[in-house]
PDB file of N, CA and C in Angstrom:
ATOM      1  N   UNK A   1       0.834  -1.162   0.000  1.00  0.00           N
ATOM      2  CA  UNK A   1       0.000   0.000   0.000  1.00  0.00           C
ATOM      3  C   UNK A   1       0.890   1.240   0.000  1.00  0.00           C
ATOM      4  N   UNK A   2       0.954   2.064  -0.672  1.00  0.00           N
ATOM      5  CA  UNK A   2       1.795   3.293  -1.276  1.00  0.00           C
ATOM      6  C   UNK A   2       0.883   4.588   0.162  1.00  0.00           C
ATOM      7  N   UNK A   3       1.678   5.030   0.384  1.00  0.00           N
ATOM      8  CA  UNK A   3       1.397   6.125   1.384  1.00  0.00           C
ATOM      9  C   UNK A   3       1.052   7.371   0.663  1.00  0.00           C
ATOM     10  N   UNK A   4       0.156   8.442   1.103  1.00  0.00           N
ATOM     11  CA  UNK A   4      -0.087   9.578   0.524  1.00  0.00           C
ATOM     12  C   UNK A   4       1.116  10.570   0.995  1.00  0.00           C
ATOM     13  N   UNK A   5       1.422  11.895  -0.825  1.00  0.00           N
ATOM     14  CA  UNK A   5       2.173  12.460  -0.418  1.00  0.00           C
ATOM     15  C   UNK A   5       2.620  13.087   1.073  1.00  0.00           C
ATOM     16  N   UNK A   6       1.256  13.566   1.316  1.00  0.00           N
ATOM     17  CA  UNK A   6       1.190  14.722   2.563  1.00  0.00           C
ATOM     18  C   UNK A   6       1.968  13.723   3.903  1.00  0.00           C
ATOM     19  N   UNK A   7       1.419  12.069   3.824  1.00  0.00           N
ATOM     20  CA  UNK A   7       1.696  11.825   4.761  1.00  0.00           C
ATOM     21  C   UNK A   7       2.867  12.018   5.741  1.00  0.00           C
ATOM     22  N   UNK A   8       3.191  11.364   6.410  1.00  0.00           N
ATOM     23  CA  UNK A   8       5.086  11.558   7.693  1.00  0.00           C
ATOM     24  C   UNK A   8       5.460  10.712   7.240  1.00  0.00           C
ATOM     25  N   UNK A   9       6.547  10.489   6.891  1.00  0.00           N
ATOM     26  CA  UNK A   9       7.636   9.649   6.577  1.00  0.00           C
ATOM     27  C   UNK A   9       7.657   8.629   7.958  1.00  0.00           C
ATOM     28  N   UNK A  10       8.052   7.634   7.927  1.00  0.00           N
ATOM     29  CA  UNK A  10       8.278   6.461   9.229  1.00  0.00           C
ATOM     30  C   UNK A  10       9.643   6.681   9.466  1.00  0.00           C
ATOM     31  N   UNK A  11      10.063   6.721  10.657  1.00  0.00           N
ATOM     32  CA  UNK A  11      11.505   6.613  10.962  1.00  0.00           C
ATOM     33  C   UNK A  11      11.911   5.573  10.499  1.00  0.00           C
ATOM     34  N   UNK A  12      13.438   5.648  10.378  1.00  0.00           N
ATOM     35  CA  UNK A  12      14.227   3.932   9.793  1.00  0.00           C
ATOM     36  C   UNK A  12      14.227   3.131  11.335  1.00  0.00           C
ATOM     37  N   UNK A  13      13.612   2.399  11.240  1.00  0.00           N
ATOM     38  CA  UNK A  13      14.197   1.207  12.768  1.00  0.00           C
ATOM     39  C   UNK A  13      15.397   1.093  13.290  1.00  0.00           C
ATOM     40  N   UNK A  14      15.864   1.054  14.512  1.00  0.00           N
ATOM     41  CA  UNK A  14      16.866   1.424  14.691  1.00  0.00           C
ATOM     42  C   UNK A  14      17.988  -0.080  14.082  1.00  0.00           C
ATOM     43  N   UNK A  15      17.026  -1.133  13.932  1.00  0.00           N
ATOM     44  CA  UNK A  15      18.478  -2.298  13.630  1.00  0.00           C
ATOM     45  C   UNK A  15      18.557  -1.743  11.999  1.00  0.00           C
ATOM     46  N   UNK A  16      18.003  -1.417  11.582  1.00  0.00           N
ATOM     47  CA  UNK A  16      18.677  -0.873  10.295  1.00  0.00           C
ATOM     48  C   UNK A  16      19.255   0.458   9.782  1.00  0.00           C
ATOM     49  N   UNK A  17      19.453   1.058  11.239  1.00  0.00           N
ATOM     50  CA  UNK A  17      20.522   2.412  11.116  1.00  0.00           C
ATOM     51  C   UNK A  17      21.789   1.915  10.847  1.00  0.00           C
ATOM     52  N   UNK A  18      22.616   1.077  11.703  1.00  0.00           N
ATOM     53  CA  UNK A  18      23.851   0.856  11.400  1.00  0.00           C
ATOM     54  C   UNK A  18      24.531   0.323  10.373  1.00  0.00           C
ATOM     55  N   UNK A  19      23.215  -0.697   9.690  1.00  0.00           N
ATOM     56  CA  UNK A  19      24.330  -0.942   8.293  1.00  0.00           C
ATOM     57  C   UNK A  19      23.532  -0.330   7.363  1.00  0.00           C
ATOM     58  N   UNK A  20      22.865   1.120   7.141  1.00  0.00           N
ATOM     59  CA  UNK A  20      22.706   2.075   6.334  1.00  0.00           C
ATOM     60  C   UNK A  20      23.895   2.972   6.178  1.00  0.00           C
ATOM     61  N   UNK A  21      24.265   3.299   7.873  1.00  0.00           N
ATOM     62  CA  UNK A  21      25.328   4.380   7.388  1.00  0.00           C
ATOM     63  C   UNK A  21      26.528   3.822   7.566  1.00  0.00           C
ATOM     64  N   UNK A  22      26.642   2.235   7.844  1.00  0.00           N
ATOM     65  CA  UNK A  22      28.099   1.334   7.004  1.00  0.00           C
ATOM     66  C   UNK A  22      28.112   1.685   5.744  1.00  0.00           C
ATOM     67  N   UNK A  23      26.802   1.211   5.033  1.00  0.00           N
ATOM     68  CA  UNK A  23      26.614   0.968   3.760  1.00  0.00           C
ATOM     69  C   UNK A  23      27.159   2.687   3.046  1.00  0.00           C
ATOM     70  N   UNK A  24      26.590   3.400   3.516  1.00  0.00           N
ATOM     71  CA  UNK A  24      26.715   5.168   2.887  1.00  0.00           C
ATOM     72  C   UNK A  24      27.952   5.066   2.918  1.00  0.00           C
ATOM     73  N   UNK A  25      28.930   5.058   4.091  1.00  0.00           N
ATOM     74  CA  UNK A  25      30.133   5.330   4.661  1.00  0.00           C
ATOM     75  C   UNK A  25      31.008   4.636   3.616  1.00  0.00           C
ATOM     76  N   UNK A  26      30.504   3.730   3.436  1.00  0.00           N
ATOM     77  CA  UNK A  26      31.886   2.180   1.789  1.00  0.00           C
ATOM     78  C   UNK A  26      31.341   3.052   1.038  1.00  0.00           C
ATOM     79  N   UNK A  27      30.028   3.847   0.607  1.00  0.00           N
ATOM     80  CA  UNK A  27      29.757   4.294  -1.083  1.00  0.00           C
ATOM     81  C   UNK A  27      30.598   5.611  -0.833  1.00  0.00           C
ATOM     82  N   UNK A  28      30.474   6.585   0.141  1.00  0.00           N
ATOM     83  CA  UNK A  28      30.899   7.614  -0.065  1.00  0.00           C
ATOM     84  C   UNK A  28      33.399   7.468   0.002  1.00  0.00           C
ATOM     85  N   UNK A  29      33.553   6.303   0.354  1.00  0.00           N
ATOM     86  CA  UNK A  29      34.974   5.944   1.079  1.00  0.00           C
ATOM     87  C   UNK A  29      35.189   5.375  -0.599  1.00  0.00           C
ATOM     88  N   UNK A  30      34.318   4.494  -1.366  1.00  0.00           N
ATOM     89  CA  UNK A  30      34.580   3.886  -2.626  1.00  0.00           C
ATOM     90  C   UNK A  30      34.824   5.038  -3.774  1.00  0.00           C
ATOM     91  N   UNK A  31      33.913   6.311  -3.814  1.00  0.00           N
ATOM     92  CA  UNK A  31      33.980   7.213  -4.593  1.00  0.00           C
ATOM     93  C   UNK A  31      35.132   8.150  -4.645  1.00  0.00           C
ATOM     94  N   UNK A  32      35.867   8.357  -3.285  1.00  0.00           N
ATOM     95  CA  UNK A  32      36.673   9.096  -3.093  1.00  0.00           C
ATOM     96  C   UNK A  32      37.938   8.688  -3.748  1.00  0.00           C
ATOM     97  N   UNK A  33      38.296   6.996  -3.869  1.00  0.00           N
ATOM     98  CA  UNK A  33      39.034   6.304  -4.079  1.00  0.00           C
ATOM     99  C   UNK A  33      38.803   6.667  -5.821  1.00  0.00           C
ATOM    100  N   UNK A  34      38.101   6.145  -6.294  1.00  0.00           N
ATOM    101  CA  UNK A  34      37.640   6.270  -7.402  1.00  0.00           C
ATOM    102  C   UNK A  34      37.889   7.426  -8.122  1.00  0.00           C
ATOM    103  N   UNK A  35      36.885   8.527  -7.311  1.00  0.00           N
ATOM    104  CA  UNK A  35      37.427   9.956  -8.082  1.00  0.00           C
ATOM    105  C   UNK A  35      39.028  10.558  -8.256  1.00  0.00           C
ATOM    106  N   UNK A  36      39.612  10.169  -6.813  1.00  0.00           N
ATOM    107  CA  UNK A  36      40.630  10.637  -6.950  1.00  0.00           C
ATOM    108  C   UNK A  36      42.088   9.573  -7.979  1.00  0.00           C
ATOM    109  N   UNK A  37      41.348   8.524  -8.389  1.00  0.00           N
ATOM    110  CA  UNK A  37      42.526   7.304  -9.414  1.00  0.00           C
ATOM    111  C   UNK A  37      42.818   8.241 -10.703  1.00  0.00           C
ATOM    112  N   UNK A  38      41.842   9.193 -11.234  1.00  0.00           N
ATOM    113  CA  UNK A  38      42.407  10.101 -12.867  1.00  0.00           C
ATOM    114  C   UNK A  38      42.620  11.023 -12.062  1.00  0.00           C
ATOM    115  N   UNK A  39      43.475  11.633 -11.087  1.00  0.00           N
ATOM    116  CA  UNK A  39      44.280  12.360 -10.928  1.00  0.00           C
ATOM    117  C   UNK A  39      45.297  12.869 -11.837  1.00  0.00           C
ATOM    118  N   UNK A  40      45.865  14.026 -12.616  1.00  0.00           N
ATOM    119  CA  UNK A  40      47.156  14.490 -13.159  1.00  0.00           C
ATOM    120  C   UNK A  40      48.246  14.028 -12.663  1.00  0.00           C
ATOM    121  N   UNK A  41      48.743  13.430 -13.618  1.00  0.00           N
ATOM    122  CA  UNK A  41      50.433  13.106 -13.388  1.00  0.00           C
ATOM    123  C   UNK A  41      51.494  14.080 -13.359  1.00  0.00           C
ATOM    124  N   UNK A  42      52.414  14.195 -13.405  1.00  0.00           N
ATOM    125  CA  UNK A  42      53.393  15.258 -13.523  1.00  0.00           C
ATOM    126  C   UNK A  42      54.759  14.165 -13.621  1.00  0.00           C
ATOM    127  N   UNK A  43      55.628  14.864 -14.363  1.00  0.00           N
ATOM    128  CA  UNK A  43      56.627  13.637 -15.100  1.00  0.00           C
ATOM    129  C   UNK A  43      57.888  14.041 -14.275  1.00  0.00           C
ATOM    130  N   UNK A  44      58.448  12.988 -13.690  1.00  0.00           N
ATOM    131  CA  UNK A  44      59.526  13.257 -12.651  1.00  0.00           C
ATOM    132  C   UNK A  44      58.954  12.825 -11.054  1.00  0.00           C
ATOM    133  N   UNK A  45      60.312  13.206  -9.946  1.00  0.00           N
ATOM    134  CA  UNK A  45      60.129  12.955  -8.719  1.00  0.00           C
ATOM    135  C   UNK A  45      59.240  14.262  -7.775  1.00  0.00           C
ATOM    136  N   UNK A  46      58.405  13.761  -7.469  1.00  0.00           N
ATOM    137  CA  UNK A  46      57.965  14.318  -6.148  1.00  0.00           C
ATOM    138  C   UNK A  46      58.304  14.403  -4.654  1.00  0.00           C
ATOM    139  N   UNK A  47      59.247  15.287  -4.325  1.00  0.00           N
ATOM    140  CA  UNK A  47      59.876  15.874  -3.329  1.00  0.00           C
ATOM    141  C   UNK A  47      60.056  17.299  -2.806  1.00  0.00           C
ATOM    142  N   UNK A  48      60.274  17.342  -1.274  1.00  0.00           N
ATOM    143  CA  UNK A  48      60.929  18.298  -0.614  1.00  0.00           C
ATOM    144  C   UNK A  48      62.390  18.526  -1.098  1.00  0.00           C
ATOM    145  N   UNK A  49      62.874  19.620  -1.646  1.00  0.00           N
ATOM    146  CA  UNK A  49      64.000  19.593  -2.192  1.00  0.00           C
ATOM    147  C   UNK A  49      64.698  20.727  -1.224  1.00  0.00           C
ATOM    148  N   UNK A  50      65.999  20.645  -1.158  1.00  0.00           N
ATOM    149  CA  UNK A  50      66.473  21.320   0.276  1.00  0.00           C
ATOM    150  C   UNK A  50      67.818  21.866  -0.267  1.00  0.00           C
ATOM    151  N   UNK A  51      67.765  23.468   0.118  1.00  0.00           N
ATOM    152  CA  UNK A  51      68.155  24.030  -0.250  1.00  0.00           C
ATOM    153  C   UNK A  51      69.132  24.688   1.050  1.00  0.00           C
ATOM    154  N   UNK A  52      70.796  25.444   0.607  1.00  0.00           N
ATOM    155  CA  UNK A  52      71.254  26.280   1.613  1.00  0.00           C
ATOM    156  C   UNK A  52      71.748  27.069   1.210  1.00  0.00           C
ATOM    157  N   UNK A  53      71.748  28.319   1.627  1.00  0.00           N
ATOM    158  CA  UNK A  53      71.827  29.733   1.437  1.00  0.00           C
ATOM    159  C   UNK A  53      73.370  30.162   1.608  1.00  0.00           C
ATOM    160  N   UNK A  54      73.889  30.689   0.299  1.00  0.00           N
ATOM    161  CA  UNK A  54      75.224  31.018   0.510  1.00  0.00           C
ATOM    162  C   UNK A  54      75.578  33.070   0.631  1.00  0.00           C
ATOM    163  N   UNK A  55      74.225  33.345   1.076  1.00  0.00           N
ATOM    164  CA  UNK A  55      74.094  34.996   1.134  1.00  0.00           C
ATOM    165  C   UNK A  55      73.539  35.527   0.582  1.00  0.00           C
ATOM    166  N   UNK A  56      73.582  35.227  -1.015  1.00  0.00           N
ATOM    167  CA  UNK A  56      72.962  35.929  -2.246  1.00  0.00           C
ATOM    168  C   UNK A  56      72.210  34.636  -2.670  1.00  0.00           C
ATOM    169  N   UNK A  57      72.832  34.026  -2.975  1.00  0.00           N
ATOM    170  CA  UNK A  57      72.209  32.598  -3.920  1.00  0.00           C
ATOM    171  C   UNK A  57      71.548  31.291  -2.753  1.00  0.00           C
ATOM    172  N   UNK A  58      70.842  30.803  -3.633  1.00  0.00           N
ATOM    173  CA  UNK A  58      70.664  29.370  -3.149  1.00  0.00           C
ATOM    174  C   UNK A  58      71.641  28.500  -3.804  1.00  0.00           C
ATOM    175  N   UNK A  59      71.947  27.238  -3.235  1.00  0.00           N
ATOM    176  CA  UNK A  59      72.299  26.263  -3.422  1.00  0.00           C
ATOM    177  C   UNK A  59      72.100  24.698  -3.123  1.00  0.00           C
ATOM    178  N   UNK A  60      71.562  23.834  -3.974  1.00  0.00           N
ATOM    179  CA  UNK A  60      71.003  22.578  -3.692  1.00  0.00           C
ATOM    180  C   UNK A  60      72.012  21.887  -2.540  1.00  0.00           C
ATOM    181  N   UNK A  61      71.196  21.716  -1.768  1.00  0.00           N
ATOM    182  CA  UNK A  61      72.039  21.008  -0.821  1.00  0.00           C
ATOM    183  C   UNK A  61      72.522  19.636  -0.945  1.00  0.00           C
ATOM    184  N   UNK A  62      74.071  19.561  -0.479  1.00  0.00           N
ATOM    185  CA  UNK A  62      74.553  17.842  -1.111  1.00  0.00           C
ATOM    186  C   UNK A  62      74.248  17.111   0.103  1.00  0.00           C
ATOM    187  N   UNK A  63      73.918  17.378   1.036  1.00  0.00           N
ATOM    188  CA  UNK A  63      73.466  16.411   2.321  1.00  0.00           C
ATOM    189  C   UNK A  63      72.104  17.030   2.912  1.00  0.00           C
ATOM    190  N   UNK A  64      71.688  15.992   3.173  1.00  0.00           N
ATOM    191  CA  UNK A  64      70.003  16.110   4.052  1.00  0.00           C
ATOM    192  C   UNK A  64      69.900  16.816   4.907  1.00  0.00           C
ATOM    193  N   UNK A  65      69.163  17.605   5.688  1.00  0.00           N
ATOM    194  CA  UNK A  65      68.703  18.052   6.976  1.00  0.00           C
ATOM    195  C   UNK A  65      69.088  17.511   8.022  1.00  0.00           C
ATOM    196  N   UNK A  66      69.092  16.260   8.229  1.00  0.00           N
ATOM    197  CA  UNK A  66      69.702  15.307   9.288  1.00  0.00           C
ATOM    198  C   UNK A  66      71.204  15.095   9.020  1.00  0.00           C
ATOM    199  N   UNK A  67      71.528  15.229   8.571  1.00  0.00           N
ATOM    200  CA  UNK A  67      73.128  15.223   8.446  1.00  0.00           C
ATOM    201  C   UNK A  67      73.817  16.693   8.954  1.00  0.00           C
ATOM    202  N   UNK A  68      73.400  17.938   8.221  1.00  0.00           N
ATOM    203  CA  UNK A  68      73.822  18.957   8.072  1.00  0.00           C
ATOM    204  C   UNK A  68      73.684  19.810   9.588  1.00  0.00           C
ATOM    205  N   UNK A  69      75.172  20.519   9.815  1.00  0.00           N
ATOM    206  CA  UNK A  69      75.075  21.147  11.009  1.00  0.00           C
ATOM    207  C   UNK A  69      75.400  22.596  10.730  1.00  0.00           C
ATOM    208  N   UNK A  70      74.325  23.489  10.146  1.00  0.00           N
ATOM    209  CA  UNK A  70      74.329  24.331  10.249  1.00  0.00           C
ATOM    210  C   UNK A  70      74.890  25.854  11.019  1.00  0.00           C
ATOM    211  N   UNK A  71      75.879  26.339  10.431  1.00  0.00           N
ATOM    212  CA  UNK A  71      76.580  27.638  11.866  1.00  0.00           C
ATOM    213  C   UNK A  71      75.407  28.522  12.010  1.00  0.00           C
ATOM    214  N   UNK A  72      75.711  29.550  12.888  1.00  0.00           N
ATOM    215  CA  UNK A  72      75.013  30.369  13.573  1.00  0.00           C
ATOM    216  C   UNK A  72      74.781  31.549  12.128  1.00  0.00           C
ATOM    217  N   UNK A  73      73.789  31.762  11.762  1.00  0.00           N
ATOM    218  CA  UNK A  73      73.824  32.868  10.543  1.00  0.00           C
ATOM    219  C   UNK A  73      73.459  32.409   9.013  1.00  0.00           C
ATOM    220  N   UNK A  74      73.187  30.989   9.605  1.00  0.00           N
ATOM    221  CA  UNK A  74      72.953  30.256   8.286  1.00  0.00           C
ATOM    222  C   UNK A  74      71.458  30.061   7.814  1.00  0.00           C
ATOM    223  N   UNK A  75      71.125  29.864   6.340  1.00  0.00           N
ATOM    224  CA  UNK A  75      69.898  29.960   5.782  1.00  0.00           C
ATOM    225  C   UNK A  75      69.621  28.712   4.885  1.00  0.00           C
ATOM    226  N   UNK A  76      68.624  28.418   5.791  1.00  0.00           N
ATOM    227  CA  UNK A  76      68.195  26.920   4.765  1.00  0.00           C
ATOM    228  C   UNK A  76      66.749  26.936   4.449  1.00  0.00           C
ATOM    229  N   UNK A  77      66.472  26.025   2.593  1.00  0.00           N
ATOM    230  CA  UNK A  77      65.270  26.361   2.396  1.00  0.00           C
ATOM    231  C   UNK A  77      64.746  25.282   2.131  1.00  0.00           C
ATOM    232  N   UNK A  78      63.412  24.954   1.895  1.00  0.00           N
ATOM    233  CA  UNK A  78      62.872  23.610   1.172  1.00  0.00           C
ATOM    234  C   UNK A  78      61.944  24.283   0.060  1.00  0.00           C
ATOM    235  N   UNK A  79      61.689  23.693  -0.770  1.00  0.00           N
ATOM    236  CA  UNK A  79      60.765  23.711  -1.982  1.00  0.00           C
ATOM    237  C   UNK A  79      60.180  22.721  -2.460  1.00  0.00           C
ATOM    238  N   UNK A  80      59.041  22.416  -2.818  1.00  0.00           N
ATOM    239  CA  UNK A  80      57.900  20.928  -3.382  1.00  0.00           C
ATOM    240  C   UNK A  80      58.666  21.088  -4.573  1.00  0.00           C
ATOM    241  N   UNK A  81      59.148  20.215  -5.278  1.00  0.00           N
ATOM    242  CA  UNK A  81      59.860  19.728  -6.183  1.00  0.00           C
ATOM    243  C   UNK A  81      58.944  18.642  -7.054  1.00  0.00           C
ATOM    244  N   UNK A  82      59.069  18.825  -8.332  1.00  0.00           N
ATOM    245  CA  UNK A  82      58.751  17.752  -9.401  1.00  0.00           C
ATOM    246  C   UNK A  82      59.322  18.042 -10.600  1.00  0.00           C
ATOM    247  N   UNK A  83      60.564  17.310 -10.735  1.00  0.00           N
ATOM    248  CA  UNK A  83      61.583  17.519 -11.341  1.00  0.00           C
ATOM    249  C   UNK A  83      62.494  15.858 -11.588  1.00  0.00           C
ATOM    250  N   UNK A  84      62.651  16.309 -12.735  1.00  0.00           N
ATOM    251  CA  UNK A  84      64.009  14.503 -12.906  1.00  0.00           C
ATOM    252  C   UNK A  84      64.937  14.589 -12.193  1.00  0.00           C
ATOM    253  N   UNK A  85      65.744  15.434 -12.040  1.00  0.00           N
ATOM    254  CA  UNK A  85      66.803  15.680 -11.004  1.00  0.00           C
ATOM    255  C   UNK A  85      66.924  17.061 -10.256  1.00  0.00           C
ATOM    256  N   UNK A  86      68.184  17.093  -9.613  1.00  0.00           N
ATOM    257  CA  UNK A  86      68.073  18.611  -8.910  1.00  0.00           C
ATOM    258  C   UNK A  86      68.523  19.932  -9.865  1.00  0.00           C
ATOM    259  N   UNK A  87      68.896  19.091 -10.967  1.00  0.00           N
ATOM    260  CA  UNK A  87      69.191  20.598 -11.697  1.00  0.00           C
ATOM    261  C   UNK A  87      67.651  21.124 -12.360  1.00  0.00           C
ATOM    262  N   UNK A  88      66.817  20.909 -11.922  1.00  0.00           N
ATOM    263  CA  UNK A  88      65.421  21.547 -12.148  1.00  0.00           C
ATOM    264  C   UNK A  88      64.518  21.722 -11.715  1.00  0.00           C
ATOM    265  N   UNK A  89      64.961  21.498  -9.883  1.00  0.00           N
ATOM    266  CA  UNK A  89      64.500  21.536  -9.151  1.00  0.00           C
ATOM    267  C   UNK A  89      64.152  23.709  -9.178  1.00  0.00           C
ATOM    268  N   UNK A  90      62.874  23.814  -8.465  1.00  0.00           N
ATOM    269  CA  UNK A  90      63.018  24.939  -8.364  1.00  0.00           C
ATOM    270  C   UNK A  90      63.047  25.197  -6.752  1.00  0.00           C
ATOM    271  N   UNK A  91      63.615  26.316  -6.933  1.00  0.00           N
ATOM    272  CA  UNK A  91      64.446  27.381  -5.365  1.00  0.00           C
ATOM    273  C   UNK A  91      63.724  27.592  -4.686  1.00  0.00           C
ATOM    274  N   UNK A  92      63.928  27.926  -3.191  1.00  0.00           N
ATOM    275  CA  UNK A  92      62.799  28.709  -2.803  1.00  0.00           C
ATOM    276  C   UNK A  92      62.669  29.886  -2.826  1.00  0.00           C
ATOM    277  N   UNK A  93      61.604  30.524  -2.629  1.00  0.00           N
ATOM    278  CA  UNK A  93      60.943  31.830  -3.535  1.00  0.00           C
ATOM    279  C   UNK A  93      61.205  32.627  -2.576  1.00  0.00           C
ATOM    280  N   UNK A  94      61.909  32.847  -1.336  1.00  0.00           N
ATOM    281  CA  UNK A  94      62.560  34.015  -0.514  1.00  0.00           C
ATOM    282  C   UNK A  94      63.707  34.077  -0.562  1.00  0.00           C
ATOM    283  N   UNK A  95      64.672  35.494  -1.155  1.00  0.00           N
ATOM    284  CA  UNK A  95      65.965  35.243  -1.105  1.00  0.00           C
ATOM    285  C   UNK A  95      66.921  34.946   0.602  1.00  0.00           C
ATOM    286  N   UNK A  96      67.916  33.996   0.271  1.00  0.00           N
ATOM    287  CA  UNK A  96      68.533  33.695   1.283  1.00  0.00           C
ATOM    288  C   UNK A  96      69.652  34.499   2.275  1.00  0.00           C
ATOM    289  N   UNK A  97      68.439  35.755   2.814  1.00  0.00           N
ATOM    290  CA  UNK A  97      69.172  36.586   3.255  1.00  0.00           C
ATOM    291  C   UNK A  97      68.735  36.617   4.554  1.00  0.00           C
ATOM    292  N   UNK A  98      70.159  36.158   5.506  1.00  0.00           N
ATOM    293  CA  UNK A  98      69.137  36.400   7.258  1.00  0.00           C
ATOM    294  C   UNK A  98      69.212  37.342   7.892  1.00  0.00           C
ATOM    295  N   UNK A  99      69.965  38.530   7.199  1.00  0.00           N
ATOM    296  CA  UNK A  99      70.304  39.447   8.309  1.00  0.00           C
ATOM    297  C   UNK A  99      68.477  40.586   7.459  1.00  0.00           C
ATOM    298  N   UNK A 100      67.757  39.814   6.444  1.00  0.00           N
ATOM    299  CA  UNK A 100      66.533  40.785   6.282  1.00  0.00           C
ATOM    300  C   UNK A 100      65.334  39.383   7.089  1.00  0.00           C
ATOM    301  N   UNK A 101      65.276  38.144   7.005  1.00  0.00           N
ATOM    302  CA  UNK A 101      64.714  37.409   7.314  1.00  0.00           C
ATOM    303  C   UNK A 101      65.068  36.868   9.342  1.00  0.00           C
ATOM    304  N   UNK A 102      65.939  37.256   9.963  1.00  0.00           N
ATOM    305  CA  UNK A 102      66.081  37.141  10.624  1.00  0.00           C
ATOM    306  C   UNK A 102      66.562  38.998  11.507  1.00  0.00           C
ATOM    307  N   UNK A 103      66.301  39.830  11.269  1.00  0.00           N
ATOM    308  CA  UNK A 103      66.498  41.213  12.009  1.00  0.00           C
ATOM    309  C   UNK A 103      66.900  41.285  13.230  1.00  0.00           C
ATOM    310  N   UNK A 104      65.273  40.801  13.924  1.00  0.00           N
ATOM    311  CA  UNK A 104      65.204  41.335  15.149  1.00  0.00           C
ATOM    312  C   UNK A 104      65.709  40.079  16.074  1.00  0.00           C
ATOM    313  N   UNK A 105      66.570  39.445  15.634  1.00  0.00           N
ATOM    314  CA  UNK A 105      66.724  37.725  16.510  1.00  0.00           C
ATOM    315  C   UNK A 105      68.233  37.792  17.245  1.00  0.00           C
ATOM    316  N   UNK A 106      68.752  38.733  18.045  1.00  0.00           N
ATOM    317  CA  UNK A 106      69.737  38.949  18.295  1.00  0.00           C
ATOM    318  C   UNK A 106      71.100  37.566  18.515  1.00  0.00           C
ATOM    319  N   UNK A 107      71.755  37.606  18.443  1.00  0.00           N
ATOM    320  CA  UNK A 107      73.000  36.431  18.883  1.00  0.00           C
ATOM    321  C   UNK A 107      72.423  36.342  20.318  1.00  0.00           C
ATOM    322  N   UNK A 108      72.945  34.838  20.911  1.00  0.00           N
ATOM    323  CA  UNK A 108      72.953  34.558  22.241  1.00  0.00           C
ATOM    324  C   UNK A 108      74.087  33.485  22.381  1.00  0.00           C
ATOM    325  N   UNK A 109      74.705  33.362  23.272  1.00  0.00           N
ATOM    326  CA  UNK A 109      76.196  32.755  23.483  1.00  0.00           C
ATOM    327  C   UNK A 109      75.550  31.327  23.714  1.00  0.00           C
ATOM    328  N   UNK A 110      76.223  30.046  22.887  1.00  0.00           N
ATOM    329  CA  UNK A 110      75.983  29.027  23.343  1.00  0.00           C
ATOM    330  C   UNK A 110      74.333  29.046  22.239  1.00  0.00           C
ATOM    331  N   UNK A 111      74.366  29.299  21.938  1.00  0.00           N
ATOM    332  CA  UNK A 111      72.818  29.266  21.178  1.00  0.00           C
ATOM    333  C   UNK A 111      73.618  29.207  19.264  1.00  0.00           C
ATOM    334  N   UNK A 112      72.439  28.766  18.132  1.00  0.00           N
ATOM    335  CA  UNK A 112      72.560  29.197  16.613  1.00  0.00           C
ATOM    336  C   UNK A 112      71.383  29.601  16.986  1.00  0.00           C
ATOM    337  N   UNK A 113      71.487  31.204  15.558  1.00  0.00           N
ATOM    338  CA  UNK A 113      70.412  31.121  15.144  1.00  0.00           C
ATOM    339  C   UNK A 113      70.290  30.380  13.494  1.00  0.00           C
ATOM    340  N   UNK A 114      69.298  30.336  12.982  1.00  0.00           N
ATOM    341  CA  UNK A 114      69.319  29.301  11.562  1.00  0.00           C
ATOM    342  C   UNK A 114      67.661  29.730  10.873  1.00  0.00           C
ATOM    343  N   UNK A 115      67.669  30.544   9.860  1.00  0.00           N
ATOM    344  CA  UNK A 115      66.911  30.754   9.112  1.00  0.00           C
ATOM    345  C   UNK A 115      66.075  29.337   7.896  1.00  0.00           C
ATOM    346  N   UNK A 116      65.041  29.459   8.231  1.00  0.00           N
ATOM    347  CA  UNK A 116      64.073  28.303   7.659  1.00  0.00           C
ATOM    348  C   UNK A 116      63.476  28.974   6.368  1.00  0.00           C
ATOM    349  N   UNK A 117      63.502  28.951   5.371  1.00  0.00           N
ATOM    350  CA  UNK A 117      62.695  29.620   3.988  1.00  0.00           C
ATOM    351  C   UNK A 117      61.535  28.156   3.653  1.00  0.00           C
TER     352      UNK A 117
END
């Protein structure tokens, strides 16, 4: 028997709440998967590319973050990279200058300071 428009809708019972919004939860978790598989490619590596500041210029750094012990006055940068290698990697987009990026950060004995771009 078909209900009239005007009528109230019936609540859902409660044993069939939980695997409704299982069920929603896999369609909406399946689509996301889905939509996001034709994503754009981009040709090359996808990386943090790490950069250190020689005053004026950048320069690709030949050792990692974890390796590198930075002196007091020094400027290091990272940049999202997608590039075949590092010679096309691009720079980061603040020049590597700490005495304009670092001003007001006075010396303290026993302390570095170390500029992040």
């Amino acid at each position: 028997m078909r209900r009239p428009p005007s009528a109230p809708r019936e609540p859902v019972p409660a044993r069939l709440r939980a695997p409704l919004v299982a069920l929603l939860a896999a369609l909406v978790a399946a689509s996301a998967v889905l939509l996001g598989a034709g994503s754009a490619e981009a040709a090359g590596y996808r990386y943090w590319s790490f950069w250190e500041g020689n005053g004026k210029n950048w320069e690709y750094a030949t050792q990692g973050p974890s390796l590198l012990r930075p002196d007091d006055g020094a400027v290091q940068g990272f940049r999202f990279a997608v590039s075949e290698d590092s010679g096309d990697a691009a720079q980061p987009r603040r020049a590597p200058d700490f005495g304009a990026i670092c001003a007001d950060t006075p010396a303290q004995d026993g302390r570095k300071r170390v500029a992040l771009v």
